[in-house]
Protein backbone atom coordinates (compact mmCIF):
# COMPACT_ATOMS: atom_id res chain seq x y z
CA UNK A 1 86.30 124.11 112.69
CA UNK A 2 89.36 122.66 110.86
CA UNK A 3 90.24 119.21 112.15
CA UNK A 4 93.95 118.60 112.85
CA UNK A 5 95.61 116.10 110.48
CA UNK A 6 96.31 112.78 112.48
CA UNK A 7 99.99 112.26 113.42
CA UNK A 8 99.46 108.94 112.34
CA UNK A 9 98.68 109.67 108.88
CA UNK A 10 101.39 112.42 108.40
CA UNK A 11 103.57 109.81 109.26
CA UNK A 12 102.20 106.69 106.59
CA UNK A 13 102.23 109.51 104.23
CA UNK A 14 106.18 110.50 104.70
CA UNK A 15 106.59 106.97 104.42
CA UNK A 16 104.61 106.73 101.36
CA UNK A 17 106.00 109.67 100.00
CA UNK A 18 109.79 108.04 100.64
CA UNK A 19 108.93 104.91 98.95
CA UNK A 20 106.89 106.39 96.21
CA UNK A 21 110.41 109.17 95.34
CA UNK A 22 112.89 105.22 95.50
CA UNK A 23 110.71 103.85 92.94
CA UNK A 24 110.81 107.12 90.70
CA UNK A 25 114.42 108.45 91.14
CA UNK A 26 116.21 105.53 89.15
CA UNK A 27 113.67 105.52 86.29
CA UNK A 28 113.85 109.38 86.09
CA UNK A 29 117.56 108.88 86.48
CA UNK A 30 117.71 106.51 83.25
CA UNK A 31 115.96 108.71 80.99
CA UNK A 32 117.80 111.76 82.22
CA UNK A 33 121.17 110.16 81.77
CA UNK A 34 120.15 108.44 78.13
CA UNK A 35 119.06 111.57 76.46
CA UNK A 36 117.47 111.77 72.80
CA UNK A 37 121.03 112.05 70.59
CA UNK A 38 122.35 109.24 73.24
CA UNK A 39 119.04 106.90 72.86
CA UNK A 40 119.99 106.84 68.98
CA UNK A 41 123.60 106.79 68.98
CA UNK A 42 122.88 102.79 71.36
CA UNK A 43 120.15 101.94 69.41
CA UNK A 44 122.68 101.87 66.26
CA UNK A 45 125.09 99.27 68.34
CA UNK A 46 125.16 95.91 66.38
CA UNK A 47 123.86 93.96 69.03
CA UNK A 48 120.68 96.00 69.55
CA UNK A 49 118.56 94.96 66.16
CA UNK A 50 119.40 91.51 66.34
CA UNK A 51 118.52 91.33 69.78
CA UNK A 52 115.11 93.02 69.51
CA UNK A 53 114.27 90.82 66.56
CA UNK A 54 114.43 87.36 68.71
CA UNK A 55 112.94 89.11 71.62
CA UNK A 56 109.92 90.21 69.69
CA UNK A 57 109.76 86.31 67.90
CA UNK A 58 110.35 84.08 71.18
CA UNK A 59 107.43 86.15 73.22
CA UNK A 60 105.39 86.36 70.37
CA UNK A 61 106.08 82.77 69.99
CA UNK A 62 105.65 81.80 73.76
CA UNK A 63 102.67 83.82 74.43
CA UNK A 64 101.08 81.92 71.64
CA UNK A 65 101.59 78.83 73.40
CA UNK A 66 100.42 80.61 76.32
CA UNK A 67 97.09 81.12 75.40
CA UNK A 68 96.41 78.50 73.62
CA UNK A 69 97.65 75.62 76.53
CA UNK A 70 97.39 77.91 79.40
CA UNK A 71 93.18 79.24 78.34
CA UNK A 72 91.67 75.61 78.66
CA UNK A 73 93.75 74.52 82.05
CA UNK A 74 92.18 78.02 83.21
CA UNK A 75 88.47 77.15 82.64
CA UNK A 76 89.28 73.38 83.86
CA UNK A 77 90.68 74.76 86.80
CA UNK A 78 87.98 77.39 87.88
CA UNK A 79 84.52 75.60 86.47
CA UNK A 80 85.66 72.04 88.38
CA UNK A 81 83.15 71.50 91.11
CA UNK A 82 84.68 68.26 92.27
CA UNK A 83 82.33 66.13 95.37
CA UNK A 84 84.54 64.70 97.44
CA UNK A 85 87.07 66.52 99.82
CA UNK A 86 89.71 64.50 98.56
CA UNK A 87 88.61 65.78 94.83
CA UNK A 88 89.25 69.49 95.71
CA UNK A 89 92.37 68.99 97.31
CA UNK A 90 94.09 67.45 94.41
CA UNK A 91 92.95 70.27 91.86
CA UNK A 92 93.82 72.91 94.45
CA UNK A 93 97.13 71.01 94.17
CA UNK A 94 96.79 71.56 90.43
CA UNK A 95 96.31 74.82 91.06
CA UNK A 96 99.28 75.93 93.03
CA UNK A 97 102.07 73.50 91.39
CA UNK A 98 101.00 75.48 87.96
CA UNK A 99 101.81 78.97 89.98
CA UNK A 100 105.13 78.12 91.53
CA UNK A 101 107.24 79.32 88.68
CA UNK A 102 106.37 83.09 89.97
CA UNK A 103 108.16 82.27 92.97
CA UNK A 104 110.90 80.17 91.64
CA UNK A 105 113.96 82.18 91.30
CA UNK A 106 114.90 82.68 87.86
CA UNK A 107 118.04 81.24 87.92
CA UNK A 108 116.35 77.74 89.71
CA UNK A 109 114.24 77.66 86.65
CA UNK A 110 116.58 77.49 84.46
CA UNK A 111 118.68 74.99 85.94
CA UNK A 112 115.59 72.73 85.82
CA UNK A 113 115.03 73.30 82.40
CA UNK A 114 118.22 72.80 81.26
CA UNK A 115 117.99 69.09 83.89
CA UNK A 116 115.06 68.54 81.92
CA UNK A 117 115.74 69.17 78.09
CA UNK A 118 119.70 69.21 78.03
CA UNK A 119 121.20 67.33 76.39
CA UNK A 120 122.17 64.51 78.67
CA UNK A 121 118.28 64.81 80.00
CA UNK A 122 116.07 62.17 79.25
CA UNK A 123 113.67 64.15 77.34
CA UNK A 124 116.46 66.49 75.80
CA UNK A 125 119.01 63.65 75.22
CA UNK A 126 116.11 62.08 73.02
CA UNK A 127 115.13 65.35 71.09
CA UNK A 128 118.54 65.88 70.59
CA UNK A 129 119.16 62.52 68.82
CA UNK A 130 115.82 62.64 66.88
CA UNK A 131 117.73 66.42 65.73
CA UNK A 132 115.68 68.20 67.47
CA UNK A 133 117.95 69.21 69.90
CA UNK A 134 116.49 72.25 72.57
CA UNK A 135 119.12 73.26 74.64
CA UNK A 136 121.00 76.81 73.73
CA UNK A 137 118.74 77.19 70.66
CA UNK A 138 116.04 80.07 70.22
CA UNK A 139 113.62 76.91 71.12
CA UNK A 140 115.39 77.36 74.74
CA UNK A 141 114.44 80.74 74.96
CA UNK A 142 110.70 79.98 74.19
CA UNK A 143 110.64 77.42 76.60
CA UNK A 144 112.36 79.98 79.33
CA UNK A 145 109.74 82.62 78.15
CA UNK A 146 106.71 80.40 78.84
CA UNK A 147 108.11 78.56 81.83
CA UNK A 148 108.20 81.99 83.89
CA UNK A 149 105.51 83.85 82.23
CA UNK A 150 102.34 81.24 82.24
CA UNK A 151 101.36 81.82 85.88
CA UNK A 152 100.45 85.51 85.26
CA UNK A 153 98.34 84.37 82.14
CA UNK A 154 96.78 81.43 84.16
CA UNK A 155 96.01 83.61 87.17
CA UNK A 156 94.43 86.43 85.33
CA UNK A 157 92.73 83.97 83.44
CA UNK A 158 91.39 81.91 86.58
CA UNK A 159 90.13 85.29 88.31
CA UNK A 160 88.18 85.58 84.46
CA UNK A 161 86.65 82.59 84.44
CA UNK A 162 85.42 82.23 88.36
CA UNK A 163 84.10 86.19 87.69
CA UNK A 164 81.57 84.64 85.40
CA UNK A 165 77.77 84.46 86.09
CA UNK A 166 76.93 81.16 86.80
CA UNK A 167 73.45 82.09 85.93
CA UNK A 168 74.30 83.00 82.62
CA UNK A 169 76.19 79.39 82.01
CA UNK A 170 73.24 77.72 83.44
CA UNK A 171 70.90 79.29 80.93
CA UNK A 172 73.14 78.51 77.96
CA UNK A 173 73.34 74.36 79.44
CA UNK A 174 69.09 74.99 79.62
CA UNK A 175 68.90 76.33 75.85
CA UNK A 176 71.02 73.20 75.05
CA UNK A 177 74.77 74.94 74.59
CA UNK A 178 77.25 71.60 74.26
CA UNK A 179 80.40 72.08 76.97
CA UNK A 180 82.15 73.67 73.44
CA UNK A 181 79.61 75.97 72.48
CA UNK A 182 79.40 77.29 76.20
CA UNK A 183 82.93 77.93 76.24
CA UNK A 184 83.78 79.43 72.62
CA UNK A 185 80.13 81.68 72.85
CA UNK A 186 79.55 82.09 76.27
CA UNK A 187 82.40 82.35 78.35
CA UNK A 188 85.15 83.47 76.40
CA UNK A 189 83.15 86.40 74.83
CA UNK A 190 82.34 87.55 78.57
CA UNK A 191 85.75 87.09 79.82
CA UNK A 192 88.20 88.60 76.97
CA UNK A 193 89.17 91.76 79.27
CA UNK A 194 90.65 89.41 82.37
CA UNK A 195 92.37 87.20 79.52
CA UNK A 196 93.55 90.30 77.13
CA UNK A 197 95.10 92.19 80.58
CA UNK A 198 96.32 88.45 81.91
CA UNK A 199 98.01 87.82 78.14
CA UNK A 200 99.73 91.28 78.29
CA UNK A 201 100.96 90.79 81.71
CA UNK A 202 102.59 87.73 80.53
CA UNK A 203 104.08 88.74 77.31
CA UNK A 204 105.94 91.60 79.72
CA UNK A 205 107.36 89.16 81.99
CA UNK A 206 108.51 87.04 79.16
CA UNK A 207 110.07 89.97 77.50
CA UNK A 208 111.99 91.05 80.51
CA UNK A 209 112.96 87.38 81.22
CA UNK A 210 116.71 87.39 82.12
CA UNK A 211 117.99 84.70 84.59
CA UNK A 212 116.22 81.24 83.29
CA UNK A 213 116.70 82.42 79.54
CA UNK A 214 120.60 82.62 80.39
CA UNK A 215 120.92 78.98 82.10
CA UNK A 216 119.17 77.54 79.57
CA UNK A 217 119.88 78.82 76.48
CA UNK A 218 122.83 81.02 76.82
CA UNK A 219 123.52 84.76 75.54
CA UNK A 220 124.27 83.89 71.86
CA UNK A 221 123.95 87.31 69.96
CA UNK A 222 122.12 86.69 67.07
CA UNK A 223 120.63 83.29 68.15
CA UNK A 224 119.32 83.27 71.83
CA UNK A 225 120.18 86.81 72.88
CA UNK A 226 117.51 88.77 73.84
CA UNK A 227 117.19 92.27 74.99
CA UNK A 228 118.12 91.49 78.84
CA UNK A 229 120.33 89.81 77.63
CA UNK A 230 121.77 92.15 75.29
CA UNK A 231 121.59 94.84 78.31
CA UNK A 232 124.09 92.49 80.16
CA UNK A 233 126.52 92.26 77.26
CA UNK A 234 126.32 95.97 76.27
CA UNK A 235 127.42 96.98 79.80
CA UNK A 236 131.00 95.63 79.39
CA UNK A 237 131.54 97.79 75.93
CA UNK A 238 128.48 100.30 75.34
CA UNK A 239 127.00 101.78 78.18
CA UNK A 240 124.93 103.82 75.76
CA UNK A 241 123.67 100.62 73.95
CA UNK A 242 122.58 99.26 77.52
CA UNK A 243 120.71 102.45 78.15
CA UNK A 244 119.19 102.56 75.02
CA UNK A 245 117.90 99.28 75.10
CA UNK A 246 116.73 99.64 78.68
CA UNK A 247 114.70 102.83 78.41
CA UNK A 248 113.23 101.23 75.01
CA UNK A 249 112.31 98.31 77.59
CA UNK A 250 110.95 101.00 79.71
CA UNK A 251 108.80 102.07 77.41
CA UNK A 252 107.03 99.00 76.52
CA UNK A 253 106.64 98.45 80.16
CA UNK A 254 104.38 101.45 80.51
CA UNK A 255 102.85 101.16 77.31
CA UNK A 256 101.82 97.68 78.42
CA UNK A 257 100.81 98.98 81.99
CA UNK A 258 98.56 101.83 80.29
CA UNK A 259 97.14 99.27 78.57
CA UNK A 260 96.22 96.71 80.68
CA UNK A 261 94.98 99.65 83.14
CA UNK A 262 92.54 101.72 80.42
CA UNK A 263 91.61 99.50 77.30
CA UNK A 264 89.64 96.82 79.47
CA UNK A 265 87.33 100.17 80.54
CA UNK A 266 87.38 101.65 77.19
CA UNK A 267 86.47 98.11 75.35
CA UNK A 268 82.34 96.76 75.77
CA UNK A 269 80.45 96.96 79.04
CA UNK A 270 80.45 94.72 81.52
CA UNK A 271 78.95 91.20 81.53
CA UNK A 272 74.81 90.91 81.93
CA UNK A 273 73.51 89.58 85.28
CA UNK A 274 71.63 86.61 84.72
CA UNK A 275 68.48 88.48 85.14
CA UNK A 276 69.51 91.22 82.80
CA UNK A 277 70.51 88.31 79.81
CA UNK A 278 66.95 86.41 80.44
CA UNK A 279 64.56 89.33 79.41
């Protein structure tokens, strides 16, 4: 006998449906209106090459500094096993202070970076009179790029790190592993898929980073302009340039989404239980 579908479900699936068609219908809508011939023609606009050139240096460039800062603070901040209630509290504290910037608007951001490396900033106003001056420079744009992007890094790398089997660490301490060796051999081996998805993650929000970049370091073409920001300035004289440069933004998106979604399945199996690595 055929059971009737539930009204109830009909109705989360209209409203899935609904939702699902929103998210589509502008995307479909770009790459209908952009069209091959019209994808070249605003890829040939002056700003375009000059702006995809500092967009691919300052995330390359941020996302180094990423990693490298934001991979120990990780494994501090999962592997701390602190004794006292007091103890926990303050690297919870850690913990969430280093994640606000996702839910700092843009725009906030960048007014605090400019408060705190402008020019008449205490910090700024002495790198500026050692030379070294930050504000409205491509160094601006780096420190945008990390600002907003290191709390997808350090929360993919977190979830990484507390996946791992403490069995497995315990062994290594047993066999004698020094607090290095355990981290360069043991745990960063078994958690390069959370930290490879977590660094892609964060290289796309820096690349699509828009509001703090533009507080703090200005749309400069040819110096601090990236490709949002190029978006922005093609829209008062090349709509076809501003297409162009959004669906190639687009497309990195998804490339980066496929990405993260197949090549941690497709790369190694998963870790060993403990049992598994001590036969």
């Amino acid at each position: 006998m055929m059971r009737m579908r539930s009204p109830f479900l009909a109705a989360a699936g209209a409203a899935g449906a609904a939702l699902f068609l929103f998210l589509m219908v502008p995307l479909v809508a770009l790459v209908g209106a952009t069209g091959g011939s019209g994808f070249a023609a605003g890829l040939r606009n002056p700003i375009v090459a000059p702006a995809l050139r500092l967009s691919f240096l300052t995330t390359l460039t941020s996302l180094f500094f990423v990693v490298a800062l934001g991979t120990p603070l990780a494994w501090v901040l999962a592997r701390q096993r602190p004794a006292t209630v007091g103890g926990r509290r303050a690297w919870q504290a850690v913990e969430v202070l280093v994640q606000l910037p996702v839910v700092v608007p843009p725009a906030v951001a960048g007014v605090a970076l400019l408060f705190a490396f402008g020019r008449r900033a205490p910090i700024g106003g002495f790198l500026d009179r050692a030379g070294l001056g930050v504000a409205f420079t491509p160094a601006a744009v780096v420190l945008a790029e990390v600002f907003v992007s290191a709390p997808f890094f350090l929360q993919a790398a977190l979830a990484a790190f507390r996946g791992l089997d403490d069995d497995l660490l315990v062994v290594a301490r047993t066999l004698g592993a020094r607090p290095a060796r355990l981290f360069f051999r043991v745990a960063l081996p078994m958690s390069l898929q959370g930290l490879g998805s977590g660094a892609a993650l964060s290289w796309s929000r820096a690349l699509g980073e828009f509001g703090a970049t533009l507080m703090f370091a200005g749309s400069l073409g040819g110096r601090t302009q990236t490709l949002p920001l190029a978006i922005y300035s093609a829209l008062e004289t090349d709509v076809r340039a501003a297409q162009a440069i959004s669906l190639l933004l687009l497309g990195l998106a998804a490339a980066l989404l496929f990405a993260v979604r197949t090549v941690p399945a497709l790369i190694g199996r998963s870790p060993p239980s403990g049992a598994e690595a001590r036969r």
